[in-house]
PDB file of N, CA and C in Angstrom:
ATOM      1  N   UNK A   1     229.302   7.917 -40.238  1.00  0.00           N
ATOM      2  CA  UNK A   1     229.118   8.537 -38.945  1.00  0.00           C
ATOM      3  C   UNK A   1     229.974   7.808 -37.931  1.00  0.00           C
ATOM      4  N   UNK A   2     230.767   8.235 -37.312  1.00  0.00           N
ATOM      5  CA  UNK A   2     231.545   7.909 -36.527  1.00  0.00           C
ATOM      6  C   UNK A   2     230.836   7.854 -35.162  1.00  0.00           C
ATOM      7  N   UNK A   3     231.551   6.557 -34.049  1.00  0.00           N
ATOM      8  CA  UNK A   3     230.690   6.140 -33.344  1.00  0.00           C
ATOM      9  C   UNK A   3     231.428   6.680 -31.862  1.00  0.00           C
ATOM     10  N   UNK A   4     230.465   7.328 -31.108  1.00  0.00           N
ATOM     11  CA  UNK A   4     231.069   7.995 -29.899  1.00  0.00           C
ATOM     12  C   UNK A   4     231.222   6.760 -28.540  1.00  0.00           C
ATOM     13  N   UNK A   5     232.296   7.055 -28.014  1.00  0.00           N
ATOM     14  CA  UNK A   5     232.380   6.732 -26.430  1.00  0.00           C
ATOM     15  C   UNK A   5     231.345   6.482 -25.707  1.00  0.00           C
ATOM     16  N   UNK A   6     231.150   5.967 -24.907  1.00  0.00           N
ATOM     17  CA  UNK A   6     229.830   6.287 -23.792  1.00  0.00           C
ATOM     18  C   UNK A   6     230.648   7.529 -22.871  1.00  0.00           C
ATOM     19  N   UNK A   7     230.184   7.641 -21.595  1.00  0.00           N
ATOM     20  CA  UNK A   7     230.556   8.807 -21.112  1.00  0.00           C
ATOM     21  C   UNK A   7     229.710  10.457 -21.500  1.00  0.00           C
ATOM     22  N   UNK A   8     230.420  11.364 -20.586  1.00  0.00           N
ATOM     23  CA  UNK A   8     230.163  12.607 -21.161  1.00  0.00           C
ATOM     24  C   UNK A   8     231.982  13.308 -21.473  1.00  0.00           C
ATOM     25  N   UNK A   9     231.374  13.534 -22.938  1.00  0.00           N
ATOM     26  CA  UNK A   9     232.929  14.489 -23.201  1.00  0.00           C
ATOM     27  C   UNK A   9     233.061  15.724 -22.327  1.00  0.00           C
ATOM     28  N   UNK A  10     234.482  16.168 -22.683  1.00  0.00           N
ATOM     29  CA  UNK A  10     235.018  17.118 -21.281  1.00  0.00           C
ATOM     30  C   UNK A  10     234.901  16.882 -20.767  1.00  0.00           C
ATOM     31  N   UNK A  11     234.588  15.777 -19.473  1.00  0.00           N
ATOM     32  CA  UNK A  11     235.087  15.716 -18.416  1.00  0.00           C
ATOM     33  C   UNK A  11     233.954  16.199 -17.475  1.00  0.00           C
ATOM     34  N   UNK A  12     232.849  15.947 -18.127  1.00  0.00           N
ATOM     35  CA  UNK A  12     231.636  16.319 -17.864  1.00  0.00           C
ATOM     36  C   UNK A  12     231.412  15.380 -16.171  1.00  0.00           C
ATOM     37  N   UNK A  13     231.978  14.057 -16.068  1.00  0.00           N
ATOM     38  CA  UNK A  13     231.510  13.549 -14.566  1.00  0.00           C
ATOM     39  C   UNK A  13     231.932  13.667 -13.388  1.00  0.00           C
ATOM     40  N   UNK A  14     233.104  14.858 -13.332  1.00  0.00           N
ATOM     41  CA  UNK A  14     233.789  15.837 -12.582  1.00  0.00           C
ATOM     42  C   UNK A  14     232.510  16.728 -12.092  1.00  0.00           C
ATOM     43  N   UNK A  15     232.394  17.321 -13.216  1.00  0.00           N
ATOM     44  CA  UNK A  15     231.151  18.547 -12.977  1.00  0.00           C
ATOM     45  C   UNK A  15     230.202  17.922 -12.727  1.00  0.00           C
ATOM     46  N   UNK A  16     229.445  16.558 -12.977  1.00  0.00           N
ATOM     47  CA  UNK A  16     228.703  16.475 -12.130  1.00  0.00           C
ATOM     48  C   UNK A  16     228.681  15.796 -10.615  1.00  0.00           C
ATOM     49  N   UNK A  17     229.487  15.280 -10.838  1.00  0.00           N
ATOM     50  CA  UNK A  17     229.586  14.926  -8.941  1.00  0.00           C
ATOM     51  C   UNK A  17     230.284  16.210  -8.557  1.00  0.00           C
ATOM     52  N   UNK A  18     230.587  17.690  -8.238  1.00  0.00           N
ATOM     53  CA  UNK A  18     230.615  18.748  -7.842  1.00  0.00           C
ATOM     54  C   UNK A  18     229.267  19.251  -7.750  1.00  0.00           C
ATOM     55  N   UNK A  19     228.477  19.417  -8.373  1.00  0.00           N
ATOM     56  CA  UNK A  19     226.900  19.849  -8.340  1.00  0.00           C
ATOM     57  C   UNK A  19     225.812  18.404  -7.478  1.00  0.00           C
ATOM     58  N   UNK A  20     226.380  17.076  -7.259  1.00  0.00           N
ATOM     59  CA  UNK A  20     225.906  16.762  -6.519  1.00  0.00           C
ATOM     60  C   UNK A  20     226.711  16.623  -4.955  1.00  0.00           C
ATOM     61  N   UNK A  21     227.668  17.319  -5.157  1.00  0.00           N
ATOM     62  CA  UNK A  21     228.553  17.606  -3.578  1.00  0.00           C
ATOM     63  C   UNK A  21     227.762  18.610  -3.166  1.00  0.00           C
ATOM     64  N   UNK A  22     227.145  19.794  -4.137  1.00  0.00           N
ATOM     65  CA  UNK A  22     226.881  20.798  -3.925  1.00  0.00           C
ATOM     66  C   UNK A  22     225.254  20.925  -3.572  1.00  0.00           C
ATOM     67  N   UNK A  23     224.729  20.218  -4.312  1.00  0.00           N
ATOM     68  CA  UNK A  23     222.812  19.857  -3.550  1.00  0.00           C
ATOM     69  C   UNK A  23     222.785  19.209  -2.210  1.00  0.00           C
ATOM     70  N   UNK A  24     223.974  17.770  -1.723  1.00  0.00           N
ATOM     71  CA  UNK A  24     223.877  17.877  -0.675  1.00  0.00           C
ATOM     72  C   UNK A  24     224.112  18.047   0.397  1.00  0.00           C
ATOM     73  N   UNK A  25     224.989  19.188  -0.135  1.00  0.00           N
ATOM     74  CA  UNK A  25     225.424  20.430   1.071  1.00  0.00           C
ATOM     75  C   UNK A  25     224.282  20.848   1.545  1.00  0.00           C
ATOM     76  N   UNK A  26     223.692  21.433   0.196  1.00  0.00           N
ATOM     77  CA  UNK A  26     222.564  22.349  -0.125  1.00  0.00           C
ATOM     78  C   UNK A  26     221.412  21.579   0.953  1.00  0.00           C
ATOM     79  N   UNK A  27     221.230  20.388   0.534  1.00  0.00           N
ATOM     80  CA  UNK A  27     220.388  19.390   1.101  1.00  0.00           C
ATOM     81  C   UNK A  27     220.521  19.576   2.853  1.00  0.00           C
ATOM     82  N   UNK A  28     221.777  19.138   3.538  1.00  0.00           N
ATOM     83  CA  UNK A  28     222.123  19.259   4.806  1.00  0.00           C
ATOM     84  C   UNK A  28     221.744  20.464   4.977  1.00  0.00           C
ATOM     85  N   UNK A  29     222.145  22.001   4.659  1.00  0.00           N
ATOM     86  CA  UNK A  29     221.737  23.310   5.402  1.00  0.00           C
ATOM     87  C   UNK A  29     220.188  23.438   5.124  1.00  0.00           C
ATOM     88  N   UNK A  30     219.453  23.007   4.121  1.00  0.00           N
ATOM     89  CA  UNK A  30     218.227  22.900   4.056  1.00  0.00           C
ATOM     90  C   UNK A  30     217.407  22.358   5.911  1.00  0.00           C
ATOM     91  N   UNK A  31     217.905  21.164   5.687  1.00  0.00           N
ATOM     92  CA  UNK A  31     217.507  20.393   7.033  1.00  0.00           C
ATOM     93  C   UNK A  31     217.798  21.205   8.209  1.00  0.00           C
ATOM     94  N   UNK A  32     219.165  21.557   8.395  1.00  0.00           N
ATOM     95  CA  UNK A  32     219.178  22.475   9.566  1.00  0.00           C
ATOM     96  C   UNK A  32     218.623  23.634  10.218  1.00  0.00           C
ATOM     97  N   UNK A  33     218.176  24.329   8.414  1.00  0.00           N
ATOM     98  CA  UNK A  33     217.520  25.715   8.907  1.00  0.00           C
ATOM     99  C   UNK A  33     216.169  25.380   9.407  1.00  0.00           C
ATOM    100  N   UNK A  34     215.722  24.053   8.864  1.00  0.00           N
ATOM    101  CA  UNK A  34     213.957  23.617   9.072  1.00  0.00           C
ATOM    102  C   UNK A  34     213.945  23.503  10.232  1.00  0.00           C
ATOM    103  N   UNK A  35     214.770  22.743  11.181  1.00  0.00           N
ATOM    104  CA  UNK A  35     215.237  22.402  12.145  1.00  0.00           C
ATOM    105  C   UNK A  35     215.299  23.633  13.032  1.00  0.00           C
ATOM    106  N   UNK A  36     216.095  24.407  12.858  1.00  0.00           N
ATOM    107  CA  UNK A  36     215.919  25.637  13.545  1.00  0.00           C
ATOM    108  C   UNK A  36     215.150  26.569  13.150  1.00  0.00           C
ATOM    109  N   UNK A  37     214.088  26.434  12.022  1.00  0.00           N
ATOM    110  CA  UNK A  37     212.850  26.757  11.959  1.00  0.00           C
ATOM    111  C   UNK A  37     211.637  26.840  12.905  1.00  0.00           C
ATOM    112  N   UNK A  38     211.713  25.721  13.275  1.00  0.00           N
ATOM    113  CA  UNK A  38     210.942  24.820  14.146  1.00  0.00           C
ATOM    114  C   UNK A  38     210.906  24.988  14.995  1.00  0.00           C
ATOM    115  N   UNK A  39     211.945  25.594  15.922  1.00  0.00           N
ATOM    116  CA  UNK A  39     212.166  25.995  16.850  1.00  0.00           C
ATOM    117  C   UNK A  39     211.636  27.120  17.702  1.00  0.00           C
ATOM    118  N   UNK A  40     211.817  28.216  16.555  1.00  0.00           N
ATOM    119  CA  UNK A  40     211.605  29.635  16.560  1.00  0.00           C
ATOM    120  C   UNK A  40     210.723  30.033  16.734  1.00  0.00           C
ATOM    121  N   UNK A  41     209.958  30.592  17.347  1.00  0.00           N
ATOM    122  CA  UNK A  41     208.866  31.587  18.042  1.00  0.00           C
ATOM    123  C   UNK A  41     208.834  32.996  17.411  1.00  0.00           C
ATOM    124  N   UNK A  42     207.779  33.266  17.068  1.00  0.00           N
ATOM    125  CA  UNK A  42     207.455  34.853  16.942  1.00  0.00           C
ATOM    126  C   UNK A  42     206.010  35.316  18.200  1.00  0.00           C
ATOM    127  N   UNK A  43     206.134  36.910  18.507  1.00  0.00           N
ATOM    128  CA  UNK A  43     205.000  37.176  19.116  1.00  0.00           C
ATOM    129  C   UNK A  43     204.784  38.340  18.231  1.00  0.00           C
ATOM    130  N   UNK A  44     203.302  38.177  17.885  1.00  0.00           N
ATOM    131  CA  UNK A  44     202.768  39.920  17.861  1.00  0.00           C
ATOM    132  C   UNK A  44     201.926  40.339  18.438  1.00  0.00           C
ATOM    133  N   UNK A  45     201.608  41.901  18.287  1.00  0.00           N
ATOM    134  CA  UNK A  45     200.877  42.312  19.458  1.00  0.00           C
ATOM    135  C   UNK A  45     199.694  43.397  18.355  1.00  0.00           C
ATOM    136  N   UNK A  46     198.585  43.445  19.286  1.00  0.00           N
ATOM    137  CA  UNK A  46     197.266  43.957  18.399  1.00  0.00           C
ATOM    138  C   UNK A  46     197.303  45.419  19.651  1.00  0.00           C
ATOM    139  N   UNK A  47     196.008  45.774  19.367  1.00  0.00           N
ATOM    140  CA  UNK A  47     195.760  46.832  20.261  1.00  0.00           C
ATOM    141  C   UNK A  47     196.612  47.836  20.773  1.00  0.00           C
ATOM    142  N   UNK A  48     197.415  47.872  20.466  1.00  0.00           N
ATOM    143  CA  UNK A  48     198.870  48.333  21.902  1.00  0.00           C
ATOM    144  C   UNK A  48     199.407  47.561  22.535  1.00  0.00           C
ATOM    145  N   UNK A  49     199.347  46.379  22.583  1.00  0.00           N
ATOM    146  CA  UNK A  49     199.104  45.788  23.170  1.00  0.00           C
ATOM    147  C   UNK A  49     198.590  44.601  23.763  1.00  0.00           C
ATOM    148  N   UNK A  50     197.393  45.378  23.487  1.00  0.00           N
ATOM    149  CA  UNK A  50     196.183  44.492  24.407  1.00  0.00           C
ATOM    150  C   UNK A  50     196.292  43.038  24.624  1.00  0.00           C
ATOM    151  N   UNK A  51     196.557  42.744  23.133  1.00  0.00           N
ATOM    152  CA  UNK A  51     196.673  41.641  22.784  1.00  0.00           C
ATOM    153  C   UNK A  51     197.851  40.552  22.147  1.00  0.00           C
ATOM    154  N   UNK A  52     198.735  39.638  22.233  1.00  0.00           N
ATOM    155  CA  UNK A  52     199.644  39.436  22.233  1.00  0.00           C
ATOM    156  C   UNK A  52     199.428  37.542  21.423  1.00  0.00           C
ATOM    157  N   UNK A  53     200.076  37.131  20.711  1.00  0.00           N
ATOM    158  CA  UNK A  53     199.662  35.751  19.665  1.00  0.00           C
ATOM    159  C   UNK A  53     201.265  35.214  19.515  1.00  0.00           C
ATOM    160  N   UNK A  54     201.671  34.420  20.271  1.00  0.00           N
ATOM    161  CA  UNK A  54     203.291  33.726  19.821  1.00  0.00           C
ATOM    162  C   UNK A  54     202.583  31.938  18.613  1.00  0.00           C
ATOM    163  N   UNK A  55     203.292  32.680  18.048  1.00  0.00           N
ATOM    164  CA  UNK A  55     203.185  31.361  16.383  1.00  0.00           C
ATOM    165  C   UNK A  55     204.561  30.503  16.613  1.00  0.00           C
ATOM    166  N   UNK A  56     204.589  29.486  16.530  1.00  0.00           N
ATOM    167  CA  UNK A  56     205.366  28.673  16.206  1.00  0.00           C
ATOM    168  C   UNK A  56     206.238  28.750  14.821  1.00  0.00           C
ATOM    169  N   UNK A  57     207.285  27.940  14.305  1.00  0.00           N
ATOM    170  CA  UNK A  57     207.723  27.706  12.990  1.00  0.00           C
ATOM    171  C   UNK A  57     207.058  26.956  12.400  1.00  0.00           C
ATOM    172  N   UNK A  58     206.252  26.030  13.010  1.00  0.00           N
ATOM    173  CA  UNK A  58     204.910  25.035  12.414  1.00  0.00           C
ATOM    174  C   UNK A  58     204.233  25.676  12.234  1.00  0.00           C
ATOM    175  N   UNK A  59     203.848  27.113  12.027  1.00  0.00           N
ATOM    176  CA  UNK A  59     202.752  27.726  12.050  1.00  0.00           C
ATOM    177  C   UNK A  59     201.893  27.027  12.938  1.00  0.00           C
ATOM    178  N   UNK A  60     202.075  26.834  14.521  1.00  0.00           N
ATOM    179  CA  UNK A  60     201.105  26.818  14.919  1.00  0.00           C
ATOM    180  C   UNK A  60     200.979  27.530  15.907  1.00  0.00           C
ATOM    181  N   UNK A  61     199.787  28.618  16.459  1.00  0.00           N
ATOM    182  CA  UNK A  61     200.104  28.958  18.033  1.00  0.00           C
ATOM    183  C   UNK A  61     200.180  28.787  19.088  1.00  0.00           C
ATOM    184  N   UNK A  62     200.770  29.246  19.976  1.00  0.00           N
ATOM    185  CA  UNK A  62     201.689  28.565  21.053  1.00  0.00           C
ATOM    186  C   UNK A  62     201.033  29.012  22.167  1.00  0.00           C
ATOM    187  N   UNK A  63     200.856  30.281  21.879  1.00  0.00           N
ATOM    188  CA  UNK A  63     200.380  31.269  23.214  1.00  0.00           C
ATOM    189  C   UNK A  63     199.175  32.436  23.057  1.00  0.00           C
ATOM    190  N   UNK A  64     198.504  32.933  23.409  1.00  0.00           N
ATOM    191  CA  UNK A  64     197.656  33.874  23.510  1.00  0.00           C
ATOM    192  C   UNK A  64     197.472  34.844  24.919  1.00  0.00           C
ATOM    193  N   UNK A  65     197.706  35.820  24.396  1.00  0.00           N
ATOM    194  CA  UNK A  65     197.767  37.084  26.177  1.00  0.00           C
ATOM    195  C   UNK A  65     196.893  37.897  25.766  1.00  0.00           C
ATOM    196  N   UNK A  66     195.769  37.907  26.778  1.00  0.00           N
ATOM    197  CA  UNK A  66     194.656  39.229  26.589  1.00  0.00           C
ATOM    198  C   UNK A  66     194.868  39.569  27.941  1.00  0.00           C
ATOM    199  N   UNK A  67     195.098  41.100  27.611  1.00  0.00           N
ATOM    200  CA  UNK A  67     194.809  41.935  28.927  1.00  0.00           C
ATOM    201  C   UNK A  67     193.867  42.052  29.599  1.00  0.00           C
ATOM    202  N   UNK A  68     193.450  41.993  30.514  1.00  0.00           N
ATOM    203  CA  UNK A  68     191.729  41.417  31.149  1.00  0.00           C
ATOM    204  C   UNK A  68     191.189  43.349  30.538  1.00  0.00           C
ATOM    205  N   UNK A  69     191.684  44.168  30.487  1.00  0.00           N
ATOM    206  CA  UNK A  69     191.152  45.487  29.688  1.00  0.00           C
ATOM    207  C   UNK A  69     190.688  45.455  28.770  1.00  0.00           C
ATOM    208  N   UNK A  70     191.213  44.349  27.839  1.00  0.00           N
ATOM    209  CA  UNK A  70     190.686  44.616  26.807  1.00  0.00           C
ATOM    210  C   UNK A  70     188.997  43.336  26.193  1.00  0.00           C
ATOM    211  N   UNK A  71     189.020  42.871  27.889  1.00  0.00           N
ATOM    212  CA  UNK A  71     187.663  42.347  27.533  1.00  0.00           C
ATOM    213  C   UNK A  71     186.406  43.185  27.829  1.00  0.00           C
ATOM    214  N   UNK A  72     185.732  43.413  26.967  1.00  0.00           N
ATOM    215  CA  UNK A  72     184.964  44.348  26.803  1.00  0.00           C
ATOM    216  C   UNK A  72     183.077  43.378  26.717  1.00  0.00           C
ATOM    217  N   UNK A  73     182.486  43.023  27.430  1.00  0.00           N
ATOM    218  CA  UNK A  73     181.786  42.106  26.702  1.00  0.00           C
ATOM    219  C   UNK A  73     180.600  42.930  26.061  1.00  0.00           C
ATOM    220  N   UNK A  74     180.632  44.259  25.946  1.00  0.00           N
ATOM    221  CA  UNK A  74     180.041  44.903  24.716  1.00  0.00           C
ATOM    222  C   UNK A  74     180.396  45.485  23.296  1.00  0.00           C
ATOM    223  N   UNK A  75     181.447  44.806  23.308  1.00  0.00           N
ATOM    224  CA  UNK A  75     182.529  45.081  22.315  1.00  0.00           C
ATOM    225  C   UNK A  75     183.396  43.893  21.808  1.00  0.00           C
ATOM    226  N   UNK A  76     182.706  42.664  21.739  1.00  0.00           N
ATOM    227  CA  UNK A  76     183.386  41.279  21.671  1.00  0.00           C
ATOM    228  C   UNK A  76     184.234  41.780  19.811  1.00  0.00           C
ATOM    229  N   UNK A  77     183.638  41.847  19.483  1.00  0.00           N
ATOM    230  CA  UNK A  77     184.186  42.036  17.914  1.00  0.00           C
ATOM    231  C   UNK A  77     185.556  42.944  18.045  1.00  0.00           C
ATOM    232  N   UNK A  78     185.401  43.667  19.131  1.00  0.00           N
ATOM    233  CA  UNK A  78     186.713  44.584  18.820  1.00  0.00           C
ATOM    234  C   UNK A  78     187.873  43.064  19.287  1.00  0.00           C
ATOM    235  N   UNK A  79     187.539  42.705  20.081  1.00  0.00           N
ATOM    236  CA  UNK A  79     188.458  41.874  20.721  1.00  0.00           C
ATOM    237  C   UNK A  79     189.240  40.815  19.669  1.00  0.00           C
ATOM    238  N   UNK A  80     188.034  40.058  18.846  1.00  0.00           N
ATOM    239  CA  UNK A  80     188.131  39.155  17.787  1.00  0.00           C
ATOM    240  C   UNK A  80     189.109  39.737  16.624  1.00  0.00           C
ATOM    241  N   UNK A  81     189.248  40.967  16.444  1.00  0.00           N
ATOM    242  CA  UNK A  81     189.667  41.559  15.165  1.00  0.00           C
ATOM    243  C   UNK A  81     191.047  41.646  16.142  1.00  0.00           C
ATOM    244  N   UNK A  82     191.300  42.106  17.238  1.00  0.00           N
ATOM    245  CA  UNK A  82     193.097  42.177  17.756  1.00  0.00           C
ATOM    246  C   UNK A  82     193.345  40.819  18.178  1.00  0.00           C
ATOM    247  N   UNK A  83     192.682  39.943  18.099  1.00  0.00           N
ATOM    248  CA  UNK A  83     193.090  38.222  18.059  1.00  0.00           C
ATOM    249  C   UNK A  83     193.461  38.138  16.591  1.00  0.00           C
ATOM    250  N   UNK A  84     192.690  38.337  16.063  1.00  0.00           N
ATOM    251  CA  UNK A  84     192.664  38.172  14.387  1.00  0.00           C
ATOM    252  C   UNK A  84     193.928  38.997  13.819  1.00  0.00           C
ATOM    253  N   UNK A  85     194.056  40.123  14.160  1.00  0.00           N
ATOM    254  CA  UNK A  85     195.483  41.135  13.502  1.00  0.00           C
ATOM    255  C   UNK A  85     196.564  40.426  14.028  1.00  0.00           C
ATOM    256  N   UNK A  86     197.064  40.164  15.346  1.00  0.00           N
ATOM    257  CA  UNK A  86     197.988  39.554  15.905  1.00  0.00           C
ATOM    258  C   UNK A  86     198.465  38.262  15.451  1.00  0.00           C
ATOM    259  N   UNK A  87     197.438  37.289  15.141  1.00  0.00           N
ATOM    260  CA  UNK A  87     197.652  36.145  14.779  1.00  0.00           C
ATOM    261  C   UNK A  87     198.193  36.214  13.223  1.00  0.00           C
ATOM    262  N   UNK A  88     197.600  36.924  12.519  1.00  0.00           N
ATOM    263  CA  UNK A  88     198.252  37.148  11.049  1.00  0.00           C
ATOM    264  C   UNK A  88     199.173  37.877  11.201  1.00  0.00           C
ATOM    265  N   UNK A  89     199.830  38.614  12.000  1.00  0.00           N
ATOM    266  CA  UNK A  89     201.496  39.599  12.305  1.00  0.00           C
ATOM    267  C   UNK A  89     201.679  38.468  12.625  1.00  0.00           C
ATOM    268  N   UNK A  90     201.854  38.014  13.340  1.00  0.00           N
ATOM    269  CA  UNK A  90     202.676  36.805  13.682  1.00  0.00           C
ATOM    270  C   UNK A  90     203.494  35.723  12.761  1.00  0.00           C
ATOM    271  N   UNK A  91     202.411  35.003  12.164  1.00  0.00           N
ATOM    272  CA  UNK A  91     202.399  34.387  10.754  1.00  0.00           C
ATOM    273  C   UNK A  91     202.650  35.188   9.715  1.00  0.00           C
ATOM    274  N   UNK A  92     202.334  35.783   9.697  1.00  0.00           N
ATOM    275  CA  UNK A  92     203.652  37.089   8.490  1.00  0.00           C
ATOM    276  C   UNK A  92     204.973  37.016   8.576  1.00  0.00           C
ATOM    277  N   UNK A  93     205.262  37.503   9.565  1.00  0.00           N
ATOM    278  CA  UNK A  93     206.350  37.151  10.535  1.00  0.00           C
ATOM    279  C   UNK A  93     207.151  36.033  10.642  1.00  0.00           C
ATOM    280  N   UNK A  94     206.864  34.460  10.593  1.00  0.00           N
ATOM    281  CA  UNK A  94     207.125  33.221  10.420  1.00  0.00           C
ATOM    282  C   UNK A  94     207.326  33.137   9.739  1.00  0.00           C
ATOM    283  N   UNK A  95     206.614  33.938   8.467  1.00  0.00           N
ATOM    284  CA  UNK A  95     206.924  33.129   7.092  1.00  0.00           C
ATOM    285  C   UNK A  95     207.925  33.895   6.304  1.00  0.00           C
ATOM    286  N   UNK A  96     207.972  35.188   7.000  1.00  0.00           N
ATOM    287  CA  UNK A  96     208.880  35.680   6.084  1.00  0.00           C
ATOM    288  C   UNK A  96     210.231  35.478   6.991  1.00  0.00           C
ATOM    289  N   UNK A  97     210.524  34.974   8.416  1.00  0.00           N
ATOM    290  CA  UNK A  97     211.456  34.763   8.883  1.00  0.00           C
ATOM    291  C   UNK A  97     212.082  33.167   7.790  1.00  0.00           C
ATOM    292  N   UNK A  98     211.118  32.275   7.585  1.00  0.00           N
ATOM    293  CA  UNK A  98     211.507  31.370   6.801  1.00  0.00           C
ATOM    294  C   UNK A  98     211.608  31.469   5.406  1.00  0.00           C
ATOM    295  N   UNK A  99     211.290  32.571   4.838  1.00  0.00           N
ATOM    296  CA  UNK A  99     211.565  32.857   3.587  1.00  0.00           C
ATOM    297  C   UNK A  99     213.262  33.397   3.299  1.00  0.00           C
ATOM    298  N   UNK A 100     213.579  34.040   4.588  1.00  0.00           N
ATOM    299  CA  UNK A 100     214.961  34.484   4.617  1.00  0.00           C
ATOM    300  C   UNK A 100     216.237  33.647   5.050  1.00  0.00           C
ATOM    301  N   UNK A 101     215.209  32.652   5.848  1.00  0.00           N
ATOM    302  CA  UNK A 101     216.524  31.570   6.206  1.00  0.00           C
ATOM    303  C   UNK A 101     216.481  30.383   4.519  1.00  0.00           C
ATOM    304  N   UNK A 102     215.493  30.202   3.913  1.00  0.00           N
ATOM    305  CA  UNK A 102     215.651  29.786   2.719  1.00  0.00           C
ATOM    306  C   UNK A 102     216.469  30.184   1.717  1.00  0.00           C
ATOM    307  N   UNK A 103     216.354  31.590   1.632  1.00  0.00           N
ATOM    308  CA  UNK A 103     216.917  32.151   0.720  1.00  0.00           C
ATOM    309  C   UNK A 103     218.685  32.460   0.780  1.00  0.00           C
ATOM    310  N   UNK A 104     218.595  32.465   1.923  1.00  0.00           N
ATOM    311  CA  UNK A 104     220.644  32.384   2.303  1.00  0.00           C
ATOM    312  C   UNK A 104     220.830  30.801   2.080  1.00  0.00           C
ATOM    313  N   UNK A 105     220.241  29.826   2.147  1.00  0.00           N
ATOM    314  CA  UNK A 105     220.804  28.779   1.484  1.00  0.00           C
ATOM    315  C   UNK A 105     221.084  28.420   0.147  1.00  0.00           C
ATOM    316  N   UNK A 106     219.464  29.024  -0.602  1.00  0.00           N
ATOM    317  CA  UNK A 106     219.440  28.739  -2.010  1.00  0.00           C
ATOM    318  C   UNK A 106     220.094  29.867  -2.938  1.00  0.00           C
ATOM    319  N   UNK A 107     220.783  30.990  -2.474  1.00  0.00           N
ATOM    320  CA  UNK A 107     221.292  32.354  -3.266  1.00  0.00           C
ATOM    321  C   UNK A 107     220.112  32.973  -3.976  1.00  0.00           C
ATOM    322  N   UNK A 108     218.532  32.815  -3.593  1.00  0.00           N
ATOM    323  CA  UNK A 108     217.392  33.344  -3.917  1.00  0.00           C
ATOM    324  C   UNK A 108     217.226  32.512  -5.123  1.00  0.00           C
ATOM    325  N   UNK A 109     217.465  31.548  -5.178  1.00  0.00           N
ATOM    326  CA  UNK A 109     217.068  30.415  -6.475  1.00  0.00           C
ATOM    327  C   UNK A 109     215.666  30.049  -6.553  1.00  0.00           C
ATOM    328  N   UNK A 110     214.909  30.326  -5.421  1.00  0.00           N
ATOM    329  CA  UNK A 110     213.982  30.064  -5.177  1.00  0.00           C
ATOM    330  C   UNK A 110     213.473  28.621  -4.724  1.00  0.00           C
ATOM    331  N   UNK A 111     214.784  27.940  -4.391  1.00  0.00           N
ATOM    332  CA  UNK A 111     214.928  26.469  -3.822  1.00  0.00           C
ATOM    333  C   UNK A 111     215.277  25.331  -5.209  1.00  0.00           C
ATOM    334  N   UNK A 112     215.165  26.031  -6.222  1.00  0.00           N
ATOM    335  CA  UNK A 112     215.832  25.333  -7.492  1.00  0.00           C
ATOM    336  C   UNK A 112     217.150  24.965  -7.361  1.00  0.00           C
ATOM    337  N   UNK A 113     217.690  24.530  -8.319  1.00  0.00           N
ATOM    338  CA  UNK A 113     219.101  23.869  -8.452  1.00  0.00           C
ATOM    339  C   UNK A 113     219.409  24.257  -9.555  1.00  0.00           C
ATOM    340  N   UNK A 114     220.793  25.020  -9.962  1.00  0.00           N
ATOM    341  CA  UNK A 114     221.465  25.547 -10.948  1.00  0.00           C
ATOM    342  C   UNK A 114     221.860  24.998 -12.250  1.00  0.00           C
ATOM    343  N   UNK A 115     220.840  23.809 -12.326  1.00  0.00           N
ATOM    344  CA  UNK A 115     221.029  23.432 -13.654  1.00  0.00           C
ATOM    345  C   UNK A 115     220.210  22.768 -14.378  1.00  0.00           C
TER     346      UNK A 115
END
C-alpha cells in the first residue's frame, strides 16, 4: 500500500479557502440584514382600522393606536380580539419580512452552507 501525502489531492485547499471567503461574506451580509432588521417597523391595523399595533424587528411592540370609537366598555372583548388580530398581522409581517431578507442572502439554503 502506498503511502499518501498529507494535504488534500486536487487542489482541494483552493476550494476550501473560496467556500470560507464565501461563509464570510455570507457571515458579513448575515449581520447587516439583522442589523437592518432591527431597525424596521411594521404596523397593522384590526377593525378598519380601529385599531393599529407597530412591532419592532425584535419582535417587540413599539406602539398601540385605539380609536377612542372603538372603546366600547360593553363590548371589551371585541376590542381585545382587534388588539389581538393586529398584533399577530404585524408579527406575521416581521417575520416574514425577515424570512425574505434571509433568504436573498442564503439562495433559500435555509441558512445552511453548501457543503
Amino acid at each position: 500500500m502506498a503511502k499518501r501525502g498529507g494535504g488534500f489531492p486536487g487542489g482541494m485547499p483552493g476550494n476550501m479557502g473560496n467556500l470560507m471567503k464565501q461563509a464570510q461574506k455570507m457571515q458579513r451580509q448575515m449581520e447587516e440584514a439583522t442589523k437592518e432588521l432591527e431597525e424596521k417597523e411594521v404596523t397593522a391595523a384590526a377593525g378598519g382600522g380601529a385599531v393599529e399595533v407597530t412591532v419592532s424587528g425584535k419582535k417587540e411592540v413599539t406602539k398601540v393606536k385605539i380609536d377612542p370609537d372603538a372603546v366600547d366598555p360593553e363590548d371589551v372583548e371585541m376590542l381585545e380580539d382587534m388588539i389581538m388580530a393586529a398584533t399577530n398581522e404585524a408579527l406575521r409581517q416581521i417575520e416574514e419580512y425577515s424570512q425574505q431578507s434571509m433568504s436573498k442572502i442564503t439562495g433559500g439554503m435555509g441558512g445552511g452552507f453548501p457543503f
